[in-house]
PDB file of N, CA and C in Angstrom:
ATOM      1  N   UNK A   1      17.945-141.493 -48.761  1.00  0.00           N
ATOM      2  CA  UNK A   1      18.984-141.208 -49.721  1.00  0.00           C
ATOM      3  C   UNK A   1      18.628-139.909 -50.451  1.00  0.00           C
ATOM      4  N   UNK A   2      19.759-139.353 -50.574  1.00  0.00           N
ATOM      5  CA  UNK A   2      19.422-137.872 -51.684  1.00  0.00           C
ATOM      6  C   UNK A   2      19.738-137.682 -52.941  1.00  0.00           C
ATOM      7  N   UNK A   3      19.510-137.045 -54.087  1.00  0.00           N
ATOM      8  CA  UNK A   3      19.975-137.223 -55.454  1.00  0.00           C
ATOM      9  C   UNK A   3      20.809-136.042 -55.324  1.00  0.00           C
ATOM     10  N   UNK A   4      21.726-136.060 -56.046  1.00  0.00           N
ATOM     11  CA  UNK A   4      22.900-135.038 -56.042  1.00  0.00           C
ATOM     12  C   UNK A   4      22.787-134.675 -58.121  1.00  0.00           C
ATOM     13  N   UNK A   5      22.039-133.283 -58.364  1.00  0.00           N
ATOM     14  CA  UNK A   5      22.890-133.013 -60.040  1.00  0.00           C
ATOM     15  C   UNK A   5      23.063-131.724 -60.297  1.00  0.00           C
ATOM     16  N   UNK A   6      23.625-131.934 -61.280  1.00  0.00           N
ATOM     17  CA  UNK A   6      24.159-130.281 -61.868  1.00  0.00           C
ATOM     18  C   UNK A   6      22.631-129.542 -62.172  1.00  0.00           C
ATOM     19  N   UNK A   7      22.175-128.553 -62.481  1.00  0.00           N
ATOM     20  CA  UNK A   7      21.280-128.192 -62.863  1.00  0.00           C
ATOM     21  C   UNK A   7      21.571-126.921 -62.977  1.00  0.00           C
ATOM     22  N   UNK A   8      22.248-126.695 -64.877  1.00  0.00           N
ATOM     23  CA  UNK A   8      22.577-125.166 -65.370  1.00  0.00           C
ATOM     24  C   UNK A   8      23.814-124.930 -64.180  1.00  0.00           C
ATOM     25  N   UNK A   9      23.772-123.907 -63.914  1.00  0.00           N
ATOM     26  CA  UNK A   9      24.983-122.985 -62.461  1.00  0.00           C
ATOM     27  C   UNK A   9      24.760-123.658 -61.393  1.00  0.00           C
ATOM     28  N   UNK A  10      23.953-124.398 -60.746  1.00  0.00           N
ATOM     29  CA  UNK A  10      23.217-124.878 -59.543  1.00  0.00           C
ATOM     30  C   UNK A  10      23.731-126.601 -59.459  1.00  0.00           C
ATOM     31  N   UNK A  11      23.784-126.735 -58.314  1.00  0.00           N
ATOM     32  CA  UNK A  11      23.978-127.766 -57.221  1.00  0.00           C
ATOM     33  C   UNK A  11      22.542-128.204 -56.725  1.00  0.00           C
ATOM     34  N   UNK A  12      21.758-129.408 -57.370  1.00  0.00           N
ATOM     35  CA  UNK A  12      20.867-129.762 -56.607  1.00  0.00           C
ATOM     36  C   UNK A  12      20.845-130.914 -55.628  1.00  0.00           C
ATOM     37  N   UNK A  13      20.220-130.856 -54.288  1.00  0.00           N
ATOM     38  CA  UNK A  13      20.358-131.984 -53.710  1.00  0.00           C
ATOM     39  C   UNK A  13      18.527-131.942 -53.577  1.00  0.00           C
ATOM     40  N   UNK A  14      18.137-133.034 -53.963  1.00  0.00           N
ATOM     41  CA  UNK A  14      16.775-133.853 -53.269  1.00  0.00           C
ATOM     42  C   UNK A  14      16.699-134.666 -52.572  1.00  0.00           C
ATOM     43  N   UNK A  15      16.233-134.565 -52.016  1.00  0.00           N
ATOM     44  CA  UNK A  15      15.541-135.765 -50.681  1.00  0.00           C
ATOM     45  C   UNK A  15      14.663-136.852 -51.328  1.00  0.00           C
ATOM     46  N   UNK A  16      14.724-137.739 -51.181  1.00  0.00           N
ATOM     47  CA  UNK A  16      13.672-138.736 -51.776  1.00  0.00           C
ATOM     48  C   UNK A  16      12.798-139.207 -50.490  1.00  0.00           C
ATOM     49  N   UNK A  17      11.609-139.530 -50.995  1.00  0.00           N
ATOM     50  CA  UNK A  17      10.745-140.652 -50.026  1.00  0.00           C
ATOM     51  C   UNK A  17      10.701-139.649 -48.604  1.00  0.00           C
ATOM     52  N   UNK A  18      10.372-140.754 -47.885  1.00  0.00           N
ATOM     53  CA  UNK A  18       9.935-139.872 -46.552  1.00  0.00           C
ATOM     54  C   UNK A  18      10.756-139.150 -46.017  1.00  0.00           C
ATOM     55  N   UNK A  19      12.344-139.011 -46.504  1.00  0.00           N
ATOM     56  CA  UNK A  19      12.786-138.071 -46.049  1.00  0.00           C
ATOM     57  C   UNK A  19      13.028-136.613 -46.027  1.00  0.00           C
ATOM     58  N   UNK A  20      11.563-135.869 -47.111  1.00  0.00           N
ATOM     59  CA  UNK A  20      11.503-135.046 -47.055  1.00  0.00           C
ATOM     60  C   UNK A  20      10.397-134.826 -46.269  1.00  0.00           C
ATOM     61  N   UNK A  21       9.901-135.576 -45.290  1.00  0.00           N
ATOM     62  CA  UNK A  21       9.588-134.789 -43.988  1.00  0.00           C
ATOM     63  C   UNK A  21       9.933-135.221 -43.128  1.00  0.00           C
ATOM     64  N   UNK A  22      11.126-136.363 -43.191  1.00  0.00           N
ATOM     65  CA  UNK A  22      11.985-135.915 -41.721  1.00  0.00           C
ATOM     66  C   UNK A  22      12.949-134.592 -41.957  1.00  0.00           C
ATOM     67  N   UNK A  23      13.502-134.523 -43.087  1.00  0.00           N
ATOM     68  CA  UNK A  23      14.321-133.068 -42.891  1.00  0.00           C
ATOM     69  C   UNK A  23      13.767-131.923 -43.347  1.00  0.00           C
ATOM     70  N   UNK A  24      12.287-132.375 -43.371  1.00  0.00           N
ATOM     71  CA  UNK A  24      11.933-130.953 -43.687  1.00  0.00           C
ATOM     72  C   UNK A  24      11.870-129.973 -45.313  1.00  0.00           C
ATOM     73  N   UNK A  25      12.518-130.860 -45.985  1.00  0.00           N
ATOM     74  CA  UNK A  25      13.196-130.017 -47.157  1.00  0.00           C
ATOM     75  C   UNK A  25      12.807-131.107 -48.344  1.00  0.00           C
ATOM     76  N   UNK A  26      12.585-130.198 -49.654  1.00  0.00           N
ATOM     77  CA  UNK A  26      12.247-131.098 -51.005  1.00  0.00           C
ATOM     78  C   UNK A  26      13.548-131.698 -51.379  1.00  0.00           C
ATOM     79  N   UNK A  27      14.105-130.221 -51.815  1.00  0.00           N
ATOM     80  CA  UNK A  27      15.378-129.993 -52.247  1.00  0.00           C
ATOM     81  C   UNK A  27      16.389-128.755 -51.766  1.00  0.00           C
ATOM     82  N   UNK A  28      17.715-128.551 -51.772  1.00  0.00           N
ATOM     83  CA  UNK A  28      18.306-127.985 -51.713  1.00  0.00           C
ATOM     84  C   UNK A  28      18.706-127.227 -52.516  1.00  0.00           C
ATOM     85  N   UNK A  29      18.801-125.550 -53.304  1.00  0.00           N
ATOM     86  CA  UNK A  29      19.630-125.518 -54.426  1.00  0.00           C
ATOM     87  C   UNK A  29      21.026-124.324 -54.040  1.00  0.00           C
ATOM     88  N   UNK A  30      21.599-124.821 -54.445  1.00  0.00           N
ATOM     89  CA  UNK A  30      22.904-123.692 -54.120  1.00  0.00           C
ATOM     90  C   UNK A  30      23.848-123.241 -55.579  1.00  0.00           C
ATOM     91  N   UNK A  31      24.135-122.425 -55.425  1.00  0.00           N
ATOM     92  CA  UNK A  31      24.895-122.248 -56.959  1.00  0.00           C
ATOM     93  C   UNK A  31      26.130-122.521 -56.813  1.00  0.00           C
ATOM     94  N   UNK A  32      26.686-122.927 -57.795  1.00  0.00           N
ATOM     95  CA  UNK A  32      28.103-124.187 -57.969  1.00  0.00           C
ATOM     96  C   UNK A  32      29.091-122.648 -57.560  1.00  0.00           C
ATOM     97  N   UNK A  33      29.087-121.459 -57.867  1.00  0.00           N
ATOM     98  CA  UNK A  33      30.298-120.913 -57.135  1.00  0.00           C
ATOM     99  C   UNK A  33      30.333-120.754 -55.820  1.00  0.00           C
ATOM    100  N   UNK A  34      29.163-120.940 -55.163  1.00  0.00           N
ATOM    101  CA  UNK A  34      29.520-121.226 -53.386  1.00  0.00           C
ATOM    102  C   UNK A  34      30.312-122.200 -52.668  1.00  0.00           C
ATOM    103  N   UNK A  35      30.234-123.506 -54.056  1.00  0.00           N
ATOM    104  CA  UNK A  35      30.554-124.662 -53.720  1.00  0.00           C
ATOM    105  C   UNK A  35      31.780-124.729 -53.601  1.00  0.00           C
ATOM    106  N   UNK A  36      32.501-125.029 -51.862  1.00  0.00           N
ATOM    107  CA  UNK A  36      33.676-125.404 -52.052  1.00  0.00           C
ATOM    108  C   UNK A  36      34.389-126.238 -52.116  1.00  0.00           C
ATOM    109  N   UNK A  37      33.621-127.702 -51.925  1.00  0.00           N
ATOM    110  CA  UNK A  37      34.229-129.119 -51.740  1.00  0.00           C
ATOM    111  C   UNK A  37      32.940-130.081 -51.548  1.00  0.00           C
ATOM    112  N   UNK A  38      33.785-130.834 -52.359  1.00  0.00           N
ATOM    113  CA  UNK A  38      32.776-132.031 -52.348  1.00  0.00           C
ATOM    114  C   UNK A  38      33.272-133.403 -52.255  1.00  0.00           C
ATOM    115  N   UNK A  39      33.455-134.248 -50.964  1.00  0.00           N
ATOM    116  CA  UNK A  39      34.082-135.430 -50.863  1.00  0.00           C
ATOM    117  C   UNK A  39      33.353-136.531 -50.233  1.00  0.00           C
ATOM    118  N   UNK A  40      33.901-137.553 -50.033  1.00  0.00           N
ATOM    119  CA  UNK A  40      33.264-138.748 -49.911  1.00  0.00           C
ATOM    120  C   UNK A  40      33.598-138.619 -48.127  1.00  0.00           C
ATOM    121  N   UNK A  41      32.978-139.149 -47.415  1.00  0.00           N
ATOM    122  CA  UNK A  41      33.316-139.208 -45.964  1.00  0.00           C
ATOM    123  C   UNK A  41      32.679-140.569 -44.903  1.00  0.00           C
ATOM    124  N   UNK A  42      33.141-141.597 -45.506  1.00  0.00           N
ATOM    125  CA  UNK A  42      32.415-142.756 -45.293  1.00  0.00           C
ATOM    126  C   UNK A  42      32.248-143.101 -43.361  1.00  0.00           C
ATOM    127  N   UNK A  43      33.342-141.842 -42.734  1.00  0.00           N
ATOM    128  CA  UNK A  43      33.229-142.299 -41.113  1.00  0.00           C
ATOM    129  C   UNK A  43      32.461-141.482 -40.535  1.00  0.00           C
ATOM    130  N   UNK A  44      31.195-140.797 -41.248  1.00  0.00           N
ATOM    131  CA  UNK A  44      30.985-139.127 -40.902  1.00  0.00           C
ATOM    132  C   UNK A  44      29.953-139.645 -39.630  1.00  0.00           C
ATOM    133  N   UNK A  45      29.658-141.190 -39.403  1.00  0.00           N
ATOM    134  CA  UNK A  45      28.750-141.202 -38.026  1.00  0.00           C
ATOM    135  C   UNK A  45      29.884-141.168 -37.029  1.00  0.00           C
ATOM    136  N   UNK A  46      31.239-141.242 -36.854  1.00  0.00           N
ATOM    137  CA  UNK A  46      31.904-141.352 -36.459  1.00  0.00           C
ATOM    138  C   UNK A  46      31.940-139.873 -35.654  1.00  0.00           C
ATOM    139  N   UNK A  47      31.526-139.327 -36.412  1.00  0.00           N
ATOM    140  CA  UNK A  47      31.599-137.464 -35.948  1.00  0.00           C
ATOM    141  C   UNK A  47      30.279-136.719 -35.558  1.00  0.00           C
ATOM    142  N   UNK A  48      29.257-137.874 -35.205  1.00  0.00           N
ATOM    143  CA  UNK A  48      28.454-137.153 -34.624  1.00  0.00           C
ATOM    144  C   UNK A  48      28.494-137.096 -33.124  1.00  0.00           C
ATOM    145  N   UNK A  49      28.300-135.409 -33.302  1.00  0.00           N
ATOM    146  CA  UNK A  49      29.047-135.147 -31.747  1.00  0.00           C
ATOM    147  C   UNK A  49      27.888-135.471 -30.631  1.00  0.00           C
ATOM    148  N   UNK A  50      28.399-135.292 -29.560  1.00  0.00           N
ATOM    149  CA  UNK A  50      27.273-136.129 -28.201  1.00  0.00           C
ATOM    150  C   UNK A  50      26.401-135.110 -28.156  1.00  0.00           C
ATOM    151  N   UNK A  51      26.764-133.756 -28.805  1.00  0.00           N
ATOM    152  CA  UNK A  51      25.826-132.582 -28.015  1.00  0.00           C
ATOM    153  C   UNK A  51      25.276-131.878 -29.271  1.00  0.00           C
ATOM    154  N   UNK A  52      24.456-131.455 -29.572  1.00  0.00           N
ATOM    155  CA  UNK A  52      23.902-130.597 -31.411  1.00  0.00           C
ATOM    156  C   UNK A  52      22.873-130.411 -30.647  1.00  0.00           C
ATOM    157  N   UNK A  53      22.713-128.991 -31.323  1.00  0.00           N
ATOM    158  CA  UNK A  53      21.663-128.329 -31.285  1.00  0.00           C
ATOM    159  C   UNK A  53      20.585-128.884 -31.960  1.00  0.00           C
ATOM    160  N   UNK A  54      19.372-129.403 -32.008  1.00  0.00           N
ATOM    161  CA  UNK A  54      18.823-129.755 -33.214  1.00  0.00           C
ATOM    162  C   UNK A  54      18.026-128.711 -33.585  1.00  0.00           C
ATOM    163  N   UNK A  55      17.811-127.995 -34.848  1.00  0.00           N
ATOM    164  CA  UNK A  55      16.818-126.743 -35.269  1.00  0.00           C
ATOM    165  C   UNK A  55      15.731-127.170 -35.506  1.00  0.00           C
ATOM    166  N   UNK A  56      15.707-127.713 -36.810  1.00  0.00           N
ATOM    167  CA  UNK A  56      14.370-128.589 -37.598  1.00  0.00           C
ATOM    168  C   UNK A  56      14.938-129.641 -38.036  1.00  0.00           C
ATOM    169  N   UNK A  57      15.101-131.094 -37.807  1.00  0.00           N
ATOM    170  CA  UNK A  57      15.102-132.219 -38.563  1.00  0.00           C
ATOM    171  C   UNK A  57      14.771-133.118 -37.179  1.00  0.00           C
ATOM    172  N   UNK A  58      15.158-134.724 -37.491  1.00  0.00           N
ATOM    173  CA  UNK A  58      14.885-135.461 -37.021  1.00  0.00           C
ATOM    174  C   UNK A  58      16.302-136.405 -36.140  1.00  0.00           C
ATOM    175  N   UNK A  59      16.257-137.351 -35.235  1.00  0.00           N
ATOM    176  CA  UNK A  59      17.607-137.880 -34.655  1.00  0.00           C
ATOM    177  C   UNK A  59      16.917-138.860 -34.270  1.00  0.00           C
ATOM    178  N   UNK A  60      16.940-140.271 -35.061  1.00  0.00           N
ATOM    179  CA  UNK A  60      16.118-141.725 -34.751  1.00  0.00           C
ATOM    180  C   UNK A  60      17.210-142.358 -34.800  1.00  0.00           C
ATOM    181  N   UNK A  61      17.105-142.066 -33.156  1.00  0.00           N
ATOM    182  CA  UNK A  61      17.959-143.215 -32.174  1.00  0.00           C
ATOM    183  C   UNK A  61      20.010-143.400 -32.799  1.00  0.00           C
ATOM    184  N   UNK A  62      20.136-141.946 -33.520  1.00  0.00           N
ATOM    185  CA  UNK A  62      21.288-142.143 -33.549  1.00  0.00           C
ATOM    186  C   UNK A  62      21.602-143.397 -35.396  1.00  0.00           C
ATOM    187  N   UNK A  63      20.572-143.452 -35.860  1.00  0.00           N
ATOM    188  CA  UNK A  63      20.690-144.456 -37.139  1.00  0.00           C
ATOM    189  C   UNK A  63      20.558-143.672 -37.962  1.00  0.00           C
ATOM    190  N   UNK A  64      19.757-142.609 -37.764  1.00  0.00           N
ATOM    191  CA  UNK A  64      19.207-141.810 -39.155  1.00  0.00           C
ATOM    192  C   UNK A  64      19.436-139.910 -38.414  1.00  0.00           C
ATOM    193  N   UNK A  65      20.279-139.328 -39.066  1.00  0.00           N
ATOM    194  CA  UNK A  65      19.691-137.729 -38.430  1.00  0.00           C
ATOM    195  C   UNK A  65      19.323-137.047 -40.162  1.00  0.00           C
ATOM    196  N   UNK A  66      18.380-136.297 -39.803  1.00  0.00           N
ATOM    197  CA  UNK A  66      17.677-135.694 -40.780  1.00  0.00           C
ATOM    198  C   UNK A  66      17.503-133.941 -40.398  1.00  0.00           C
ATOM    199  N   UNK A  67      17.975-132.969 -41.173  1.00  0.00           N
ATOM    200  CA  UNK A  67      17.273-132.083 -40.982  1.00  0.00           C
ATOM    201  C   UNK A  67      18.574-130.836 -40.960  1.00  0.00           C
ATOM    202  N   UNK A  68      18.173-130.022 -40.342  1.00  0.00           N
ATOM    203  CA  UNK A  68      19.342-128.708 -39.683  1.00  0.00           C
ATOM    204  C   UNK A  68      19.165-128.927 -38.210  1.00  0.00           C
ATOM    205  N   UNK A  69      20.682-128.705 -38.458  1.00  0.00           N
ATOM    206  CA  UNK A  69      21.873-128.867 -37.253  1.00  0.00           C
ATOM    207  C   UNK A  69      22.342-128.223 -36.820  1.00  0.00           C
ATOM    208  N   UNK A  70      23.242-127.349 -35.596  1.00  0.00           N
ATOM    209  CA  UNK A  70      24.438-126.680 -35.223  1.00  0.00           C
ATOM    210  C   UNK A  70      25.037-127.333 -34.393  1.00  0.00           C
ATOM    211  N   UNK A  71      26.584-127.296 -34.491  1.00  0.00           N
ATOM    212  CA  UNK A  71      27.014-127.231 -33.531  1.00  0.00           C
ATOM    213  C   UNK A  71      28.899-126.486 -33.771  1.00  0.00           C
ATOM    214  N   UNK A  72      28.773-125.637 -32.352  1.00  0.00           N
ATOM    215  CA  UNK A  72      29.939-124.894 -32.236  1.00  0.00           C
ATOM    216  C   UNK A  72      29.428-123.751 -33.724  1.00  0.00           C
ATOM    217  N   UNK A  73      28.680-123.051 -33.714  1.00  0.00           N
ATOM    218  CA  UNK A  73      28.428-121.787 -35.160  1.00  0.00           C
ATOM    219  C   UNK A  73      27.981-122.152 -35.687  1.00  0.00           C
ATOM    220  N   UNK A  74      28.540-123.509 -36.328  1.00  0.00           N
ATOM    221  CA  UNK A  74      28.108-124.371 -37.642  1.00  0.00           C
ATOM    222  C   UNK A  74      26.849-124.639 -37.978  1.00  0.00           C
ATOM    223  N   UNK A  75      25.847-124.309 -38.715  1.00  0.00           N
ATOM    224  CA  UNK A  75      24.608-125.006 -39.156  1.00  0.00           C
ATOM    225  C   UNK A  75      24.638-126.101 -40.627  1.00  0.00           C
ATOM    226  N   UNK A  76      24.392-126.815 -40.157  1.00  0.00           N
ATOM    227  CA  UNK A  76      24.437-128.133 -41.042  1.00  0.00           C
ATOM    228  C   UNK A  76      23.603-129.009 -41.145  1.00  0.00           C
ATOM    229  N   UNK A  77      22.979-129.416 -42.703  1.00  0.00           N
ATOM    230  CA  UNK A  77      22.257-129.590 -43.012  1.00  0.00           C
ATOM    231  C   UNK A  77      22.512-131.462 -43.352  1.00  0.00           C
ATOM    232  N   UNK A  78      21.500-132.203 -42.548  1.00  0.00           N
ATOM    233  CA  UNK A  78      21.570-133.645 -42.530  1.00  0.00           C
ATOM    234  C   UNK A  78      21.043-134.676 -43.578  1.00  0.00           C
ATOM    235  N   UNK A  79      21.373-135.476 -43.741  1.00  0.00           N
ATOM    236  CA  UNK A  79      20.127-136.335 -44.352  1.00  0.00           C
ATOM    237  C   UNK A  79      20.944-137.987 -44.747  1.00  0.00           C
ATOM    238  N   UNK A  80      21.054-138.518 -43.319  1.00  0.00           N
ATOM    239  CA  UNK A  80      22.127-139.760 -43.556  1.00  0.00           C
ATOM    240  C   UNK A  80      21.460-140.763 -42.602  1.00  0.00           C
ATOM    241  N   UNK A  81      21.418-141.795 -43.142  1.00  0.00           N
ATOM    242  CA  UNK A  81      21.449-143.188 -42.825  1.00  0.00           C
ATOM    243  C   UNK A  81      22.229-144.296 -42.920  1.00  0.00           C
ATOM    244  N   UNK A  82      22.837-144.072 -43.971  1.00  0.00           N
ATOM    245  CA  UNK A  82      23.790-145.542 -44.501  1.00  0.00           C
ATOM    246  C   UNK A  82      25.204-143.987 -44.051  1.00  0.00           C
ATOM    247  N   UNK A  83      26.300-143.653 -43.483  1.00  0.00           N
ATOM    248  CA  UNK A  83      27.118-143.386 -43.289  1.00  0.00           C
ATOM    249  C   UNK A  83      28.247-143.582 -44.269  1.00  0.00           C
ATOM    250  N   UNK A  84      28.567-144.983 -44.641  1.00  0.00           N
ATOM    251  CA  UNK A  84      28.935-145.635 -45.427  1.00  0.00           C
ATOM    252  C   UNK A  84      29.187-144.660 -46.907  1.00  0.00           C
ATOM    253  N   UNK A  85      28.223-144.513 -47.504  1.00  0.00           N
ATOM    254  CA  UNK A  85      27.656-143.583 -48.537  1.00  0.00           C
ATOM    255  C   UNK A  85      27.636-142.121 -48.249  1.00  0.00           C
ATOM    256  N   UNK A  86      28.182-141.623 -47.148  1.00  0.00           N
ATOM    257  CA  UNK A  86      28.064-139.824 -47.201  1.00  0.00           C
ATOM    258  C   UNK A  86      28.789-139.347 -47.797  1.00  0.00           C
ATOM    259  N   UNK A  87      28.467-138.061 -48.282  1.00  0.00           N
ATOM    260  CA  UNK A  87      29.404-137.340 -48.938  1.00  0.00           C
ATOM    261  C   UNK A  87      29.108-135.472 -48.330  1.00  0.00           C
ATOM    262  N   UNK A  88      29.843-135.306 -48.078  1.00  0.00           N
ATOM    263  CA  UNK A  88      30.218-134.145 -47.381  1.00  0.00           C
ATOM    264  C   UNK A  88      30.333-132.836 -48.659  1.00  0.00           C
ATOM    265  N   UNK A  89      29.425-132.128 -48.643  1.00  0.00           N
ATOM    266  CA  UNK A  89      29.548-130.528 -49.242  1.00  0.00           C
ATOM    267  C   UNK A  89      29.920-129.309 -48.293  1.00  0.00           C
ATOM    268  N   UNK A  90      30.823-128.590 -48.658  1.00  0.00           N
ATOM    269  CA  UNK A  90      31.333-127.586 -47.982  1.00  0.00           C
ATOM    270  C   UNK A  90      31.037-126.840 -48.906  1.00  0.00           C
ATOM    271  N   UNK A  91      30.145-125.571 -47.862  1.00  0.00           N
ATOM    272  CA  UNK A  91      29.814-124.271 -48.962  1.00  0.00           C
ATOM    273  C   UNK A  91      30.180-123.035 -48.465  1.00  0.00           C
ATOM    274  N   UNK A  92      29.893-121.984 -49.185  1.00  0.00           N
ATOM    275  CA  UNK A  92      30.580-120.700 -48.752  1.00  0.00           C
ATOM    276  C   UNK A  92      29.894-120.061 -49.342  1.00  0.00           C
ATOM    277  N   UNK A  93      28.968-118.225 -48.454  1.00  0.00           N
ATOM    278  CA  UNK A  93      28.346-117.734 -48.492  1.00  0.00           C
ATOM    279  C   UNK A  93      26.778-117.892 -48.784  1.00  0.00           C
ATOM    280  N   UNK A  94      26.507-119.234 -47.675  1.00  0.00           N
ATOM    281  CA  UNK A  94      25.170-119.826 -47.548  1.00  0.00           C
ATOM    282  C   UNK A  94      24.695-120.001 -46.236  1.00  0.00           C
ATOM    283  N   UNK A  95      23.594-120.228 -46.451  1.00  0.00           N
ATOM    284  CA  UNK A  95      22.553-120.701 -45.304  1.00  0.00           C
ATOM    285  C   UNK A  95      23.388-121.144 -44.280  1.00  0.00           C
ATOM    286  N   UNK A  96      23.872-122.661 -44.965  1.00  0.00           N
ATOM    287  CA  UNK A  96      24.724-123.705 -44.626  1.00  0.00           C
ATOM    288  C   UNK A  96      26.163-123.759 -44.836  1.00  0.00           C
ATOM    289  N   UNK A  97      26.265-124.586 -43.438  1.00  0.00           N
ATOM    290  CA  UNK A  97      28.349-124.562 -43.776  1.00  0.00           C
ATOM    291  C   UNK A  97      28.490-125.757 -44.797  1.00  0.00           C
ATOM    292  N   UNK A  98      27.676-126.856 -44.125  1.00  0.00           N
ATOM    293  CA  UNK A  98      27.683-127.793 -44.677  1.00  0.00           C
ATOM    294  C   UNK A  98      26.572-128.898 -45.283  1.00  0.00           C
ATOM    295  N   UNK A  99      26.866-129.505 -46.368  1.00  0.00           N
ATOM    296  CA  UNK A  99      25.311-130.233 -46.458  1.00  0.00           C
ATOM    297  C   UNK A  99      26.432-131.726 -46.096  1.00  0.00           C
ATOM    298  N   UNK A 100      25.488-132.676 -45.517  1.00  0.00           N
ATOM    299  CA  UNK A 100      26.141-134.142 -45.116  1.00  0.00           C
ATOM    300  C   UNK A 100      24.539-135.046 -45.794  1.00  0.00           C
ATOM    301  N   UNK A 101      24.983-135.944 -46.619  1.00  0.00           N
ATOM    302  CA  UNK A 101      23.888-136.890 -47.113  1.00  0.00           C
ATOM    303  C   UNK A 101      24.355-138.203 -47.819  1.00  0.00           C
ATOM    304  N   UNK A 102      23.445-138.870 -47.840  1.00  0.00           N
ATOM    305  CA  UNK A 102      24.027-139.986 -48.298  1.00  0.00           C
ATOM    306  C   UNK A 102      23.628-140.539 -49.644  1.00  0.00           C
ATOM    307  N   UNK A 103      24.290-140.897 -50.547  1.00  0.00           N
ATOM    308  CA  UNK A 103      23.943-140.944 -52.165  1.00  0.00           C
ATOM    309  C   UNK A 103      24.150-142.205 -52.821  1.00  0.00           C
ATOM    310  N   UNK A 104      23.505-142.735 -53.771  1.00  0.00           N
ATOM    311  CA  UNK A 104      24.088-144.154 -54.124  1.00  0.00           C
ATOM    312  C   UNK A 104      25.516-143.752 -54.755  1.00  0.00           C
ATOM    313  N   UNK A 105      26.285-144.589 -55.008  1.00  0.00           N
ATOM    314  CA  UNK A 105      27.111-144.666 -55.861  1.00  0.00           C
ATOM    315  C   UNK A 105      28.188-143.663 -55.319  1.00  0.00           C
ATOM    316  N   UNK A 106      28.716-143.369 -54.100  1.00  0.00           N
ATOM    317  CA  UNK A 106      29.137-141.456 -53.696  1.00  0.00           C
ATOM    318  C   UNK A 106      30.582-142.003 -54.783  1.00  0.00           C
ATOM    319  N   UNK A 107      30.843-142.543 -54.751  1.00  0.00           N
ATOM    320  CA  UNK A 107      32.688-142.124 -55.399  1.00  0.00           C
ATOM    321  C   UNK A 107      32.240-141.811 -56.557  1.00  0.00           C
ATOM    322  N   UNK A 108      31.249-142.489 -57.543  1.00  0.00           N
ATOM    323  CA  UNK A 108      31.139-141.332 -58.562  1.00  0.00           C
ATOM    324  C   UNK A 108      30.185-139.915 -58.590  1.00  0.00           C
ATOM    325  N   UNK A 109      29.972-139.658 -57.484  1.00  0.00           N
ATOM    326  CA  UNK A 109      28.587-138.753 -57.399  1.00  0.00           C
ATOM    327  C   UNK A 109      29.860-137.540 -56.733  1.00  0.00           C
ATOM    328  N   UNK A 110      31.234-137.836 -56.203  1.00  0.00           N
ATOM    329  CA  UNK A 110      31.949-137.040 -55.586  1.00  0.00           C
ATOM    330  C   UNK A 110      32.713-136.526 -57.225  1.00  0.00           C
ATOM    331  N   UNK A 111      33.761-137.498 -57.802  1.00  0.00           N
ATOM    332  CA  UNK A 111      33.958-137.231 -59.334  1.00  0.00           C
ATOM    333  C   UNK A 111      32.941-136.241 -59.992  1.00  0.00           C
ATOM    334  N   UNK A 112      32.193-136.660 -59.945  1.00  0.00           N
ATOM    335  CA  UNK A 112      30.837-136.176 -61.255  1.00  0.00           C
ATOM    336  C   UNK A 112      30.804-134.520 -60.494  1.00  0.00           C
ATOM    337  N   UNK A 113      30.849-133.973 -59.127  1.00  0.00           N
ATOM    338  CA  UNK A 113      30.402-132.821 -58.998  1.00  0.00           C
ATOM    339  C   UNK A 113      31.604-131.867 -58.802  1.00  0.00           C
ATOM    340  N   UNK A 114      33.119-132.404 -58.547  1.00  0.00           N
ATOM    341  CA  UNK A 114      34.006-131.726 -58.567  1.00  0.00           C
ATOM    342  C   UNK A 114      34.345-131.666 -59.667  1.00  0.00           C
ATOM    343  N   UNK A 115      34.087-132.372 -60.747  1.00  0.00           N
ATOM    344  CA  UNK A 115      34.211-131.977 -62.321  1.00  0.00           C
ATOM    345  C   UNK A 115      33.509-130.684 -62.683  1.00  0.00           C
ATOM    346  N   UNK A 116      32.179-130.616 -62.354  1.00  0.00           N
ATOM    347  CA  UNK A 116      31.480-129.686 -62.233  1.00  0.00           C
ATOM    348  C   UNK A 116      31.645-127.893 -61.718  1.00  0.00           C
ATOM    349  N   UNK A 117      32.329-128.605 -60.677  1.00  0.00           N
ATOM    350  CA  UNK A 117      33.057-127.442 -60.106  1.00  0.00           C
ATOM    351  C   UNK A 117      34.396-126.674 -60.660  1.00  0.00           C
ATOM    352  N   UNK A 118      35.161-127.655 -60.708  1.00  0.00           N
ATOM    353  CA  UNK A 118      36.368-127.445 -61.472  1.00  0.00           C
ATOM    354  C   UNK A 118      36.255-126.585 -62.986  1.00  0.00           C
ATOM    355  N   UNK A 119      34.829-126.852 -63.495  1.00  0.00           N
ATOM    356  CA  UNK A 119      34.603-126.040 -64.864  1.00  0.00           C
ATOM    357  C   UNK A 119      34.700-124.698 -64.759  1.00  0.00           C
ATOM    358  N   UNK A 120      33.778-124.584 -63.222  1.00  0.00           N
ATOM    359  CA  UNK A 120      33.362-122.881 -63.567  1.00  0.00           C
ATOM    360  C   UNK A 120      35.030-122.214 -62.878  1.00  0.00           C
ATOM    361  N   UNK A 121      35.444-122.716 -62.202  1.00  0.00           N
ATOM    362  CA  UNK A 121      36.844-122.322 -61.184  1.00  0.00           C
ATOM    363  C   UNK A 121      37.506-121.385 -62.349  1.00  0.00           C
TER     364      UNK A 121
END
């Protein structure tokens, strides 16, 4: 699971527990005007495609993918297990197209960061 908070201008995502060395990463930080969307996407195993590049993360057995991703341009950044709970970030003029992770609570963790967003807009 990852923690999702505001921090000042910035978008933080952390990794908790061992999944900062399956994906490689502590935390993420991006600044809230890159940020272009932030939603809940509870079918997102539904969309993992048969074929990805894998860069650096992990793919256990299709239950858990962890890490950076491409596929078709896209580099995208993983960190899901419970599906159920993802929430999908779309960014612009980053690393990443997209961050995909999974958070307790996502319907308010989706609220809480498009509020966020909506401030600086």
């Amino acid at each position: 699971m990852a923690d999702i908070k505001i921090e000042g201008s910035s978008l933080v995502v952390t990794m908790q527990g061992l999944r900062r060395l399956w994906t490689l990463k502590r935390e993420i930080r991006i600044p809230l005007t890159h940020v272009r969307s932030v939603r809940r996407d509870p079918d997102v195993r539904m969309k993992f495609p048969k074929v990805w590049e894998k860069r650096m993360g992990t793919n256990l057995f299709r239950t858990y993918y962890g890490g950076t991703f491409s596929h078709r341009g896209e580099k995208i950044f993983w960190d899901v297990r419970r599906p159920g709970n993802a929430v999908v970030i779309t960014l612009a003029n980053e690393n990443y197209q997209h961050l995909i992770v999974d958070v307790g609570d996502p319907e308010r963790r989706v609220r809480e960061q498009n509020r966020a967003i909506n401030k600086i807009a």
